[in-house]
C-alpha atoms as a PDB file:
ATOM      1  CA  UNK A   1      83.153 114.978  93.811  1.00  0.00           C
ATOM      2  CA  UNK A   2      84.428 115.075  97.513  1.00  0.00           C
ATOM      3  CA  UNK A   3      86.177 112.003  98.313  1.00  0.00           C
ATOM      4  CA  UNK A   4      88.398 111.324 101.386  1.00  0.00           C
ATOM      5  CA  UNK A   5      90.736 108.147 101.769  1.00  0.00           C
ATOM      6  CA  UNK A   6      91.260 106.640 105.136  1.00  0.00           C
ATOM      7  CA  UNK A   7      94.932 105.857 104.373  1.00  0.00           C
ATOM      8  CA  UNK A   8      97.332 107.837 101.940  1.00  0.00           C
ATOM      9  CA  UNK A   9      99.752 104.613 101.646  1.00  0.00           C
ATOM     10  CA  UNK A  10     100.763 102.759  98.467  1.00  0.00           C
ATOM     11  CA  UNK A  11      97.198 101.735  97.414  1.00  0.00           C
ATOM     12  CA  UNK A  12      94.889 104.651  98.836  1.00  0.00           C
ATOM     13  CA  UNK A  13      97.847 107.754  97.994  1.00  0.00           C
ATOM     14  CA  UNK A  14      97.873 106.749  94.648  1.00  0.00           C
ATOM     15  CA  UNK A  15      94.245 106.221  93.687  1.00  0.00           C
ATOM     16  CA  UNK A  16      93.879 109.622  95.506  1.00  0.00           C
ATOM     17  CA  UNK A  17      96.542 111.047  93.851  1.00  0.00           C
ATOM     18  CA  UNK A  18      95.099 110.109  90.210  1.00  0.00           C
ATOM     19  CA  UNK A  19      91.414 110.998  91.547  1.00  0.00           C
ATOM     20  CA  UNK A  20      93.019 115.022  92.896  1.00  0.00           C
ATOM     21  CA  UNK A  21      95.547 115.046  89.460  1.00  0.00           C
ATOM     22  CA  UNK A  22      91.522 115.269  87.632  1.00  0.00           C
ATOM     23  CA  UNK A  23      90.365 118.193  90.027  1.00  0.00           C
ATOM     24  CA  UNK A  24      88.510 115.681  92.214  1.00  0.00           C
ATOM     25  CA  UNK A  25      88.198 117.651  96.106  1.00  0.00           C
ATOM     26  CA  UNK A  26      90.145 114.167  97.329  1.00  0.00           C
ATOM     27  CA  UNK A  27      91.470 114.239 101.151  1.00  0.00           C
ATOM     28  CA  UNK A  28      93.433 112.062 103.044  1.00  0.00           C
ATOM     29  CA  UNK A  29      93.385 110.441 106.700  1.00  0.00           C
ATOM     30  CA  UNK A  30      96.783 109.936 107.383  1.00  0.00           C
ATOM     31  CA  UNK A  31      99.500 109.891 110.130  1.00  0.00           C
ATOM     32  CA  UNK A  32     103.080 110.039 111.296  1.00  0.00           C
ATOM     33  CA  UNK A  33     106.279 111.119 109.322  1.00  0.00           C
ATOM     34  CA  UNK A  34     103.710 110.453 105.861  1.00  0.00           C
ATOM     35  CA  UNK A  35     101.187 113.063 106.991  1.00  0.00           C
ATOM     36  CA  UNK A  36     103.822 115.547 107.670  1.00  0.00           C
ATOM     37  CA  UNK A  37     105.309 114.814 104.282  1.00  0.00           C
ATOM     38  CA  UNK A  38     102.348 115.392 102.477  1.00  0.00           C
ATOM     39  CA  UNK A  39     100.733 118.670 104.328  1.00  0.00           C
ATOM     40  CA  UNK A  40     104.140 120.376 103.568  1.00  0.00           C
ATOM     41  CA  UNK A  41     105.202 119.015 100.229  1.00  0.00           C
ATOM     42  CA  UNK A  42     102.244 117.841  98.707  1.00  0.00           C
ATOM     43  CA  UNK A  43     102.017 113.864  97.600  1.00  0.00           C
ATOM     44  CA  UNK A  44     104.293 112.971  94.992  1.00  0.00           C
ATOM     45  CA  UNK A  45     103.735 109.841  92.667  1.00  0.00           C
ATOM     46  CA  UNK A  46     106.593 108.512  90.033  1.00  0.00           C
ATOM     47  CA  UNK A  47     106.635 105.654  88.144  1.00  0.00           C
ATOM     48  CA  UNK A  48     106.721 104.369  84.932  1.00  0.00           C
ATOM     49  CA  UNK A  49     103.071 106.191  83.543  1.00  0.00           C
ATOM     50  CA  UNK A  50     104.888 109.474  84.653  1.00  0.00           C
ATOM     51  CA  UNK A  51     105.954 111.806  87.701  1.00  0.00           C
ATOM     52  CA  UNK A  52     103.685 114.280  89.364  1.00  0.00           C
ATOM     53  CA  UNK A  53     102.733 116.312  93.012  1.00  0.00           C
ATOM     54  CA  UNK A  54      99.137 116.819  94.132  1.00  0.00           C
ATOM     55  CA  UNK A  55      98.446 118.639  97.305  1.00  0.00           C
ATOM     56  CA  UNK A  56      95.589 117.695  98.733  1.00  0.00           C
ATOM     57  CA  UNK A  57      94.243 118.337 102.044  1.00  0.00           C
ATOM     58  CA  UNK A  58      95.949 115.872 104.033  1.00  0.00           C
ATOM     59  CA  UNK A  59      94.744 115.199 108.176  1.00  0.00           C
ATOM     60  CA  UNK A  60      95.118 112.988 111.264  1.00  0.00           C
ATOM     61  CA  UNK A  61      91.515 114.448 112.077  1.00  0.00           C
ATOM     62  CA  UNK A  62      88.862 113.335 110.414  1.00  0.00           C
ATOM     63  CA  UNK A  63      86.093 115.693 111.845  1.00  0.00           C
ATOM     64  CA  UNK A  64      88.402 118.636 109.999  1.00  0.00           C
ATOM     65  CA  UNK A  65      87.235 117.362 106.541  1.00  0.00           C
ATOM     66  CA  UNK A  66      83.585 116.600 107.524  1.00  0.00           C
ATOM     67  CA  UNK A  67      81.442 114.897 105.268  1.00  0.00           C
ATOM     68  CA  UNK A  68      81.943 113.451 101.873  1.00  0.00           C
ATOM     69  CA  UNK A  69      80.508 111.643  98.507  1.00  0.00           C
ATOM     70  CA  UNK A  70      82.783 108.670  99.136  1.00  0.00           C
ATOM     71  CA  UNK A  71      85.295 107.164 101.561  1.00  0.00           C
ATOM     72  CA  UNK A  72      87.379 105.047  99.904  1.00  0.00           C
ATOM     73  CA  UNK A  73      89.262 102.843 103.002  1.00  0.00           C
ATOM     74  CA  UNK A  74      92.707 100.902 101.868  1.00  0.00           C
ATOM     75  CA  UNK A  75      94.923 100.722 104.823  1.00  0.00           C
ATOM     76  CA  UNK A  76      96.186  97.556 106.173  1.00  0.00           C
ATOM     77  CA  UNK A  77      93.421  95.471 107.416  1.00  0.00           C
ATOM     78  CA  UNK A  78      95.525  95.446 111.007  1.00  0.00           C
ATOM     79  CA  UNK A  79      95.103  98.771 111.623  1.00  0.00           C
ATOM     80  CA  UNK A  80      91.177  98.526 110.980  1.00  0.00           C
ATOM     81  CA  UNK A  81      90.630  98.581 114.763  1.00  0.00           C
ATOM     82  CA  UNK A  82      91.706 101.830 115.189  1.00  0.00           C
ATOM     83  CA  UNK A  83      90.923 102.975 111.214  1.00  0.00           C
ATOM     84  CA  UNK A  84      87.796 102.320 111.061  1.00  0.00           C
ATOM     85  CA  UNK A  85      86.296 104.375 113.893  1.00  0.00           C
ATOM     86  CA  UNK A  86      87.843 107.327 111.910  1.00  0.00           C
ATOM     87  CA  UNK A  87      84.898 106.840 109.215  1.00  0.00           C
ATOM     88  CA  UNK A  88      82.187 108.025 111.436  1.00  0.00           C
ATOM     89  CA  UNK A  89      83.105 111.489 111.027  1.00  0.00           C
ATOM     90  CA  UNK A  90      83.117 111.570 107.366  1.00  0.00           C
ATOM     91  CA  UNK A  91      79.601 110.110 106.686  1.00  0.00           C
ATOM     92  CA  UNK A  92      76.631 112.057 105.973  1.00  0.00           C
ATOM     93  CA  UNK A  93      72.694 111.057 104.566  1.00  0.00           C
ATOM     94  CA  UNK A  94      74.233 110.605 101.456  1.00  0.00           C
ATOM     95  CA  UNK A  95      78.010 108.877 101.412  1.00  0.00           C
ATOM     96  CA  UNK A  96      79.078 105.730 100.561  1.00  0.00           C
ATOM     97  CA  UNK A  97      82.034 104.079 101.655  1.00  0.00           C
ATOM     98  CA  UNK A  98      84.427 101.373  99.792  1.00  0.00           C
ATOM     99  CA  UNK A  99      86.407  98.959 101.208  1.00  0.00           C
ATOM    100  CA  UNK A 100      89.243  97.883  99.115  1.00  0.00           C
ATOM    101  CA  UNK A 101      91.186  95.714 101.521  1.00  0.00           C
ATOM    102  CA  UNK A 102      92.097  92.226 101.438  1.00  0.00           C
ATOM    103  CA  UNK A 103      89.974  89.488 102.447  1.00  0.00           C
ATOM    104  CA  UNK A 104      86.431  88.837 103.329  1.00  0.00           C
ATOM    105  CA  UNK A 105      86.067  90.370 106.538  1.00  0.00           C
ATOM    106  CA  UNK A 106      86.450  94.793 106.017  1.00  0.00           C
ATOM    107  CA  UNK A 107      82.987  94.857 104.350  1.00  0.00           C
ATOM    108  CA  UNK A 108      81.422  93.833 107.643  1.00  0.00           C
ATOM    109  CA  UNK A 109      83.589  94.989 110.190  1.00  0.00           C
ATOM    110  CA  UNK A 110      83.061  98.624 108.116  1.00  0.00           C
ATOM    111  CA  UNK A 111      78.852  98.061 108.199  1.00  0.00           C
ATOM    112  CA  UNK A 112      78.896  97.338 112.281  1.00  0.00           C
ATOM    113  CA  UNK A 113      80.004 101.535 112.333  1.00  0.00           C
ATOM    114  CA  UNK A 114      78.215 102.894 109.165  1.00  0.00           C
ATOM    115  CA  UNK A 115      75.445 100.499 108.410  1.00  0.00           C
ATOM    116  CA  UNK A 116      75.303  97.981 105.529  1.00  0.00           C
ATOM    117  CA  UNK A 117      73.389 100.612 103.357  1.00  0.00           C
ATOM    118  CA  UNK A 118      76.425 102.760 103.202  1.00  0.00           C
ATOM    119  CA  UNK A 119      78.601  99.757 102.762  1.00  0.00           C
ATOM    120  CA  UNK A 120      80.225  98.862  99.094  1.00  0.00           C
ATOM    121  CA  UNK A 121      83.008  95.904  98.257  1.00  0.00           C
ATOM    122  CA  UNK A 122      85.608  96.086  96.345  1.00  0.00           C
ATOM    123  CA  UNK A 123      88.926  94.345  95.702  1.00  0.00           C
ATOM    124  CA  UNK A 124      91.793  96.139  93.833  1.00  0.00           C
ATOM    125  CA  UNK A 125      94.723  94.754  91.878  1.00  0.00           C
ATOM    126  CA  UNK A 126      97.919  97.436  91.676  1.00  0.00           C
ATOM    127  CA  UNK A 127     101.621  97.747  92.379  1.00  0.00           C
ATOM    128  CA  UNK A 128     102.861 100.343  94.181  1.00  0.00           C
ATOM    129  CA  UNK A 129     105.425 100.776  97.786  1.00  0.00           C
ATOM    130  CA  UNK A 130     105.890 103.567  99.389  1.00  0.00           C
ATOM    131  CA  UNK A 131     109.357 105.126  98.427  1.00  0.00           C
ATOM    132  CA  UNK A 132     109.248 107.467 101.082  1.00  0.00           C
ATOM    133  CA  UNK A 133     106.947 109.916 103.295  1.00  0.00           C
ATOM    134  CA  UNK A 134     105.164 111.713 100.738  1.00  0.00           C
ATOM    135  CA  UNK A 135     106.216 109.703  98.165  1.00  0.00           C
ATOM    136  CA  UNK A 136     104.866 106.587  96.647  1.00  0.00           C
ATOM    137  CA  UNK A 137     106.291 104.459  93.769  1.00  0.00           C
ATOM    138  CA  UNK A 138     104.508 102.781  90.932  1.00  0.00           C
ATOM    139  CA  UNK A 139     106.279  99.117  90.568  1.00  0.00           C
ATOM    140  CA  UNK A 140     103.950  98.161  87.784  1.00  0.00           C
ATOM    141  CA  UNK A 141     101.327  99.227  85.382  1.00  0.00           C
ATOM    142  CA  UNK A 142      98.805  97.563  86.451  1.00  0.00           C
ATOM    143  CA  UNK A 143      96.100  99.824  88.775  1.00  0.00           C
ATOM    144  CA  UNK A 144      92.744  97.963  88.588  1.00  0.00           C
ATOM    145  CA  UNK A 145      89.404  98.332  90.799  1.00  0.00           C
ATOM    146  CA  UNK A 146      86.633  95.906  90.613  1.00  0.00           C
ATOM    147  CA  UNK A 147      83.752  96.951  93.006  1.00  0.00           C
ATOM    148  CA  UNK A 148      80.117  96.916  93.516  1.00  0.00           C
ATOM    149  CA  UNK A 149      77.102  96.903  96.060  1.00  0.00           C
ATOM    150  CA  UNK A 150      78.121  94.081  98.415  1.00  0.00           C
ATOM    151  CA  UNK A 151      75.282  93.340 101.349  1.00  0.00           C
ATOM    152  CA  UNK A 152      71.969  93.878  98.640  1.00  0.00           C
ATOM    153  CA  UNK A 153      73.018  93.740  95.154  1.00  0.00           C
ATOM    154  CA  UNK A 154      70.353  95.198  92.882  1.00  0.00           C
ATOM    155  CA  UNK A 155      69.564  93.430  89.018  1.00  0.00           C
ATOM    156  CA  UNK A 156      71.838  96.248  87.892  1.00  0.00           C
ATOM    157  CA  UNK A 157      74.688  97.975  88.439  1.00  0.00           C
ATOM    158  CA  UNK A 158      73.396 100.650  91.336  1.00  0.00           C
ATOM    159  CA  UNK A 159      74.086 104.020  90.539  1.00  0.00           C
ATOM    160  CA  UNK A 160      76.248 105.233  93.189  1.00  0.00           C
ATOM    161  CA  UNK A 161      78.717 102.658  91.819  1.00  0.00           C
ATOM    162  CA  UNK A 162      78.402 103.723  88.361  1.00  0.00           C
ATOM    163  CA  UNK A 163      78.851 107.342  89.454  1.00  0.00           C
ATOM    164  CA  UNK A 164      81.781 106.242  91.206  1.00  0.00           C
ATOM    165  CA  UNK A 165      83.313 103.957  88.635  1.00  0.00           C
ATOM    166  CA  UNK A 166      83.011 106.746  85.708  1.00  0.00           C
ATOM    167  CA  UNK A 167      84.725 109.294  88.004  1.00  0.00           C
ATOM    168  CA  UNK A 168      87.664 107.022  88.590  1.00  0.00           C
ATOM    169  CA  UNK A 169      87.819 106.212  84.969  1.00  0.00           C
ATOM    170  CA  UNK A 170      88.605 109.087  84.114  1.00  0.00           C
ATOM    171  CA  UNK A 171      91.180 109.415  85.692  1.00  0.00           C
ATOM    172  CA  UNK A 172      93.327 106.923  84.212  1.00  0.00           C
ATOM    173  CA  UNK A 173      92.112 104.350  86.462  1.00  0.00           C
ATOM    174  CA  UNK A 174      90.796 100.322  85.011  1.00  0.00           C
ATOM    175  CA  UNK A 175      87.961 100.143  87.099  1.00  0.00           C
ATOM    176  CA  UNK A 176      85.137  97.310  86.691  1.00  0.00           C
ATOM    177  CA  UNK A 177      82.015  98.029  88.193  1.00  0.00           C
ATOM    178  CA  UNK A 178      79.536  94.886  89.224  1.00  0.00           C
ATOM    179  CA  UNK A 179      76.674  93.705  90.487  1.00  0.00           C
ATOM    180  CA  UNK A 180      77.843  91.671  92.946  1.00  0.00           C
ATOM    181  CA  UNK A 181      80.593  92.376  94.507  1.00  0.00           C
ATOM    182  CA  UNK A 182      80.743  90.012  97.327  1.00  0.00           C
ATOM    183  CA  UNK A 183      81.367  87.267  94.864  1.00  0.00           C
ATOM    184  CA  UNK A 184      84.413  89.733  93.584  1.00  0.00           C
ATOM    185  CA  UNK A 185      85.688  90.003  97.115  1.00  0.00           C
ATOM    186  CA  UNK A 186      85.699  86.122  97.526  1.00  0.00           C
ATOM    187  CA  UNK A 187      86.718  84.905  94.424  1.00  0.00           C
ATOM    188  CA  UNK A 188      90.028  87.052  94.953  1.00  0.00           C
ATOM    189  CA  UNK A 189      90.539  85.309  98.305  1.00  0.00           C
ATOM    190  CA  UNK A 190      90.377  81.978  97.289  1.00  0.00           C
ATOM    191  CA  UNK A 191      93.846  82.966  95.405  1.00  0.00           C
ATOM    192  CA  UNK A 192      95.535  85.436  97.522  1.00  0.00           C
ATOM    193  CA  UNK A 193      95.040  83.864 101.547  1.00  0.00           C
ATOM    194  CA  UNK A 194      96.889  80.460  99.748  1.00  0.00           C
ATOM    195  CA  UNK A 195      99.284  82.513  97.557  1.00  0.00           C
ATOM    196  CA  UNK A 196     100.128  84.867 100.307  1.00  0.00           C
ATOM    197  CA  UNK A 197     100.261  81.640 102.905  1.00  0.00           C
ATOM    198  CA  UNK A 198     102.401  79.794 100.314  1.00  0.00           C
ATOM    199  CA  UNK A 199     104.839  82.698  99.658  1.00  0.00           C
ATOM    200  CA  UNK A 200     105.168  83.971 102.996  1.00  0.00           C
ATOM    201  CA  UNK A 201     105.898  80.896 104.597  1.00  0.00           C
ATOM    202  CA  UNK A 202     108.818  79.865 102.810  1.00  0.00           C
ATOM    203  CA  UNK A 203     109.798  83.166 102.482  1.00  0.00           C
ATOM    204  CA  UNK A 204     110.190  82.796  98.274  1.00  0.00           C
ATOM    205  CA  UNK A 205     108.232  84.003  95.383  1.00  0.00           C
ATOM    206  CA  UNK A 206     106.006  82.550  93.589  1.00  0.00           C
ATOM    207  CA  UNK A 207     108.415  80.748  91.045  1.00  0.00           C
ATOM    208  CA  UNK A 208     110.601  78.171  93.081  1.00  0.00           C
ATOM    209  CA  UNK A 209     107.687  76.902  94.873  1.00  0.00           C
ATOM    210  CA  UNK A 210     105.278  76.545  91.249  1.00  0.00           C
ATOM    211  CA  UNK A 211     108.161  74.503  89.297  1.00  0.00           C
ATOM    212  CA  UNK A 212     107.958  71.939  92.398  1.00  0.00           C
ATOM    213  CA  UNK A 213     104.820  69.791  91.033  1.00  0.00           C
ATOM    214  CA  UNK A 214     104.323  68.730  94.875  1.00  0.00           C
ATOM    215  CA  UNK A 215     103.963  71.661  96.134  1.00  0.00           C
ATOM    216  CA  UNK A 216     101.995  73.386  93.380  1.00  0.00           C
ATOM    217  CA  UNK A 217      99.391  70.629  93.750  1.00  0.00           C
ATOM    218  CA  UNK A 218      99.473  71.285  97.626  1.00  0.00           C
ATOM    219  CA  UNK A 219      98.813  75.142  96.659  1.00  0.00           C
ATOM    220  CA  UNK A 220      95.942  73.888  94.333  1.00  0.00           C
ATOM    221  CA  UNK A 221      94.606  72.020  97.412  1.00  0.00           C
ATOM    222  CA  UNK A 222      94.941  75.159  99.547  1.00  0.00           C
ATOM    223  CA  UNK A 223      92.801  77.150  97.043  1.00  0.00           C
ATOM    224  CA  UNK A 224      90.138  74.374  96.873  1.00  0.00           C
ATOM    225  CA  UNK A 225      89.600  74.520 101.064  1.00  0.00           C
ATOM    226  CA  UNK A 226      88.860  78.273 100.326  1.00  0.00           C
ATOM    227  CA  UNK A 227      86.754  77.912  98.075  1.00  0.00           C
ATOM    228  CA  UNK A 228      84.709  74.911  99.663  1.00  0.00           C
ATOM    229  CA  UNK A 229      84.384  77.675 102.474  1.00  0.00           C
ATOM    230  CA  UNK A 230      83.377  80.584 100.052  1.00  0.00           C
ATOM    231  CA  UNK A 231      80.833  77.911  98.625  1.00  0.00           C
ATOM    232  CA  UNK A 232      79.976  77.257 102.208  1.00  0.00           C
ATOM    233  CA  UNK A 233      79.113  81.062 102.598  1.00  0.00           C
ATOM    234  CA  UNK A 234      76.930  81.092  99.743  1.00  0.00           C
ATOM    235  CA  UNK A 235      79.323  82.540  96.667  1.00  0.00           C
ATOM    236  CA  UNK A 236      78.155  80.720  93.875  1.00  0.00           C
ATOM    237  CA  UNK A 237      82.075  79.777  92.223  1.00  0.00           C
ATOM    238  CA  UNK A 238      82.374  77.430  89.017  1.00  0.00           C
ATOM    239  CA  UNK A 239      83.404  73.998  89.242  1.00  0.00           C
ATOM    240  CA  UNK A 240      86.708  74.603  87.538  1.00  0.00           C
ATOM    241  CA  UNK A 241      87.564  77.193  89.890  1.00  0.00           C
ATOM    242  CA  UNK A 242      90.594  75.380  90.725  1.00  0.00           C
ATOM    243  CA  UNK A 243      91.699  75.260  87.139  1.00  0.00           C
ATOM    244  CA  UNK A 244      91.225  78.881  86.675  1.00  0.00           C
ATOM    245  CA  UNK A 245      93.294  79.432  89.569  1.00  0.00           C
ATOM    246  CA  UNK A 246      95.770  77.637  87.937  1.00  0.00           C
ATOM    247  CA  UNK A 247      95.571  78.762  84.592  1.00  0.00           C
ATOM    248  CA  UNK A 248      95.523  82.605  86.285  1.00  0.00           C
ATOM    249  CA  UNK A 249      99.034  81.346  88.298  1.00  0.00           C
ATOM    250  CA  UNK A 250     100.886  79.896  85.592  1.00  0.00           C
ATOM    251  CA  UNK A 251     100.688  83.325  83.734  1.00  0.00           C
ATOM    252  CA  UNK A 252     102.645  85.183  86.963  1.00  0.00           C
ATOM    253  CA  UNK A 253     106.849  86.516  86.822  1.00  0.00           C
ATOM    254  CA  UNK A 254     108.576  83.416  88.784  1.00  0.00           C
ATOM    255  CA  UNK A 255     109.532  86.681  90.524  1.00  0.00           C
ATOM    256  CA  UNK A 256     106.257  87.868  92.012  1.00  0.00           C
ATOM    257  CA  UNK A 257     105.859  88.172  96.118  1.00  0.00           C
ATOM    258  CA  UNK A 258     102.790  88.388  98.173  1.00  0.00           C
ATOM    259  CA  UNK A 259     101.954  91.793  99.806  1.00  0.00           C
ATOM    260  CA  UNK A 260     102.290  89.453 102.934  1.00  0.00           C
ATOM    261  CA  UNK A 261     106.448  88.308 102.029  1.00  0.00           C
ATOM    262  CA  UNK A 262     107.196  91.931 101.244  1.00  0.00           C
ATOM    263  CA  UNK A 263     106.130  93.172 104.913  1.00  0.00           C
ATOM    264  CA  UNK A 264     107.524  90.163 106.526  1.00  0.00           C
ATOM    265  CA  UNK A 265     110.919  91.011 104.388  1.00  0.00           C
ATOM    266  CA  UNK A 266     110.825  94.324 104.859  1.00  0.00           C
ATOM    267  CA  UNK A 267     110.471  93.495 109.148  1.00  0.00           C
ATOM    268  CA  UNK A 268     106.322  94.910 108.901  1.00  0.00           C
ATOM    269  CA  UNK A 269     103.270  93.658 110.318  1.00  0.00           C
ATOM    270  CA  UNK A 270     101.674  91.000 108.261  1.00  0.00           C
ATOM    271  CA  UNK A 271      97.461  90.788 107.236  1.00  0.00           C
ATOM    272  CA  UNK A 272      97.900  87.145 108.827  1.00  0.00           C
ATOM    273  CA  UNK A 273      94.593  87.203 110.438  1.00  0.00           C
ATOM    274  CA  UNK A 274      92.603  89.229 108.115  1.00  0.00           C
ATOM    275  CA  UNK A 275      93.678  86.214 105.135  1.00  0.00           C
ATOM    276  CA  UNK A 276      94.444  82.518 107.128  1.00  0.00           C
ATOM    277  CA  UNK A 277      93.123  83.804 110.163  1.00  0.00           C
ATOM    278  CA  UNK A 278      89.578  84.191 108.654  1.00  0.00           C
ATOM    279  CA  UNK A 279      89.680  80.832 106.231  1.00  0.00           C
ATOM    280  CA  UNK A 280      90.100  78.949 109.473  1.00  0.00           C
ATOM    281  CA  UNK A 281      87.960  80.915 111.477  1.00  0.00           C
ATOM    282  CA  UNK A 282      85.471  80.739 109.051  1.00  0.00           C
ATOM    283  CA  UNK A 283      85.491  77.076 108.233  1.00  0.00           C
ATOM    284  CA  UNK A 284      85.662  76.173 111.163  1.00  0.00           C
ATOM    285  CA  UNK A 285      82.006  77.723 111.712  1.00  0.00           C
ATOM    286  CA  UNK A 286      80.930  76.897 108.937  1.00  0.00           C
ATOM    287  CA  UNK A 287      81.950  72.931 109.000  1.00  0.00           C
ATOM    288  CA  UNK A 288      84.467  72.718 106.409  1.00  0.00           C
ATOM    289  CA  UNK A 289      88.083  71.886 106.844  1.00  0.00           C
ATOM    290  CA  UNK A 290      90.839  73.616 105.975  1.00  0.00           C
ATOM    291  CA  UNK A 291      94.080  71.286 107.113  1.00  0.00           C
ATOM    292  CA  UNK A 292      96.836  73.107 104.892  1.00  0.00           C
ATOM    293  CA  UNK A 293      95.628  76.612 105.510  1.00  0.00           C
ATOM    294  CA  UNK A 294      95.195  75.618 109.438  1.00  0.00           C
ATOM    295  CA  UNK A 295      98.779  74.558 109.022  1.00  0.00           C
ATOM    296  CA  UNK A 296      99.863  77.621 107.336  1.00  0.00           C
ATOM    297  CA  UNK A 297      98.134  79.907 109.530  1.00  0.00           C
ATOM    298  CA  UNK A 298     100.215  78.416 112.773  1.00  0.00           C
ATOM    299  CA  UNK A 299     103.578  78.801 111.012  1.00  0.00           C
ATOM    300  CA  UNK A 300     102.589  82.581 109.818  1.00  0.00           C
ATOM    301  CA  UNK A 301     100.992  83.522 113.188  1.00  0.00           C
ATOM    302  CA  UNK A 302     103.515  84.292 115.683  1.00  0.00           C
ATOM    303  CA  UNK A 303     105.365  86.613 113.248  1.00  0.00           C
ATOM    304  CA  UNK A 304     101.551  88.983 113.610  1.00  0.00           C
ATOM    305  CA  UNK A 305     103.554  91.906 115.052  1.00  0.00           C
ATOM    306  CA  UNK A 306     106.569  91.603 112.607  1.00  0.00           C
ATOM    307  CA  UNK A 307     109.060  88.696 112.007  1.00  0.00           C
ATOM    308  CA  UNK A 308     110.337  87.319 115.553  1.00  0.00           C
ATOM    309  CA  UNK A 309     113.866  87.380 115.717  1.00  0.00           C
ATOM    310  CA  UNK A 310     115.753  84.594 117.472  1.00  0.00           C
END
C-alpha cells in the first residue's frame, strides 16, 4: 500500500511510522528543522510499546511522491490553509484521503480541493509530542482510529475503509472502522471544543476544575450547546448524551490537559477556531445558542497566534 501523510508531527509521524515499521511504501509531507531530521536520520519513535527508526521518504514537495492509495492528513487544523492545497498532487482516479483532525470542519474544507467522493472522516484518540526533529514520543498507550465514509455512508462498511482499517491493524494500530463517520467526527466534538475551552481557559487540567461541582455542571452545559448544534446539523446523538459525557469524564487522570493547554503552555498556536470558533459559527447559522462556548471562545481568541504576552 502507498500511503503519504500530510504532516509527520506527533499524530501523523507516528501512525506513519507504525504503517512503514510493517513494509507499508508510507511518505511524509513535512517541513522545517523536522523534515531535515527525518531525510537524514530517518524518523525515530520511543515510548513505552518500544524504540525504533523508519526511514521513509520524507518531502516538502508533494509532486516528488506523486500519487497514492491513501492520504492520511493530521496536521494542525491552522495550518490547513496552506496544508491542504498540498493534497492535490497526491490524488489520482483511485485515492482516498482521511482527515483525522479535530473538529467538524477538515472533512469539508478537504472535499472543496479533492471532491467529497475522495473524502473520508475520521477522529483519532493517541498520546504522543514531539521530543525533537525527527523524533516523536509516545506519552501513553493509547493509539486509536475510528473512521469511515463521511459525505454518503453506504448500509455497510465501504471497502476502501475496510482495506484501510485491516492495513492499519496490523500494524499494531486499534482502529474502528464505521459506517458513519460523520456522527464519529461530531460526537467527539461535543467533548473536546468544551474540554479543550474549559482547560485552556483557566490554564489547568482537567482535575481542579471537575472537583468544583459549579463548574463541572457549567462544563456539562457547554457540552449540551454542542450537541443541540450537532443535533441541529442532523447527527442523530442519544438523549443521555450529556450523561455519557459525564460518565466518559469522570473516568480521566485529574492530570489530563487539552491538546489546546499544552500549545498555549508550551507558547504554540492554538486550534481556537477550528473547535469554539466553529460551535459559534455554526450555531449561530443554524439558530441555536451557545452562551458559554461564545464566552469561551472570546477569552481563548486573542491568544490565536500564541499566548499574548503583557
Amino acid at each position: 500500500m502507498r500511503i503519504a501523510f500530510i504532516g509527520a508531527g506527533a499524530v501523523g509521524g507516528f501512525y506513519g511510522a507504525q504503517m512503514a515499521r510493517q513494509g507499508h511504501d508510507v511518505s511524509f509531507i513535512a517541513r522545517g528543522a523536522h523534515l531535515e531530521a527525518i531525510q537524514k536520520n530517518g524518523l525515530r519513535i520511543v515510548g513505552p510499546l518500544g524504540d525504533y527508526t523508519v526511514k521513509p521518504q520524507a518531502e516538502s514537495d508533494p509532486a516528488k511522491i506523486g500519487h497514492v492509495d491513501y492520504v492520511v492528513h493530521t496536521v494542525k487544523t491552522y495550518d490547513n490553509a496552506g496544508a491542504i492545497p498540498l493534497i492535490r498532487p497526491l490524488v489520482g482516479p483511485s485515492t482516498s484521503v482521511l482527515t483525522l483532525q479535530n473538529g467538524v470542519d477538515s472533512a469539508e474544507e478537504i472535499a472543496a480541493v479533492v471532491g467529497e467522493p475522495a473524502t473520508l472522516g475520521g477522529s483519532t484518540y493517541i498520546a504522543t509530542a514531539i521530543d525533537a526533529p525527527g523524533v516523536i514520543r509516545q506519552t501513553g498507550t493509547h493509539r486509536r482510529v475510528v473512521f469511515g465514509e463521511y459525505f454518503k455512508p453506504e448500509s455497510s462498511v465501504s471497502a476502501r475503509v475496510k482495506t484501510l482499517a485491516e492495513a492499519m491493524a496490523a500494524c499494531d494500530i486499534h482502529v474502528e472502522p464505521v459506517v458513519d463517520s460523520r456522527h464519529t467526527v461530531w460526537e467527539k466534538f461535543t467533548y473536546l471544543a468544551p474540554f479543550a475551552a474549559f482547560t485552556g481557559a483557566a490554564r489547568l487540567p482537567i482535575g481542579p476544575l471537575w472537583s468544583d461541582d459549579y463548574i463541572k455542571n457549567m462544563f456539562l452545559d457547554a457540552v449540551e450547546e454542542v450537541a443541540n448544534v450537532a443535533r441541529a446539523h442532523g447527527v442523530k446523538l442519544p438523549d443521555d448524551h450529556r450523561n455519557r459525557v459525564y460518565e466518559y469524564a469522570i473516568k480521566l487522570p485529574p492530570s489530563t490537559r487539552s491538546s489546546l493547554l499544552i500549545d498555549l503552555q508550551l507558547g504554540k498556536r492554538i486550534e481556537v477556531e477550528a473547535l469554539q470558533g466553529s460551535v459559534v459559527r455554526r450555531g449561530a447559522k443554524v439558530g441555536v445558542p451557545t452562551p458559554i462556548m461564545a464566552a469561551l471562545y472570546a477569552v481563548l481568541k486573542p491568544h490565536a497566534n500564541g499566548p499574548v504576552a503583557l
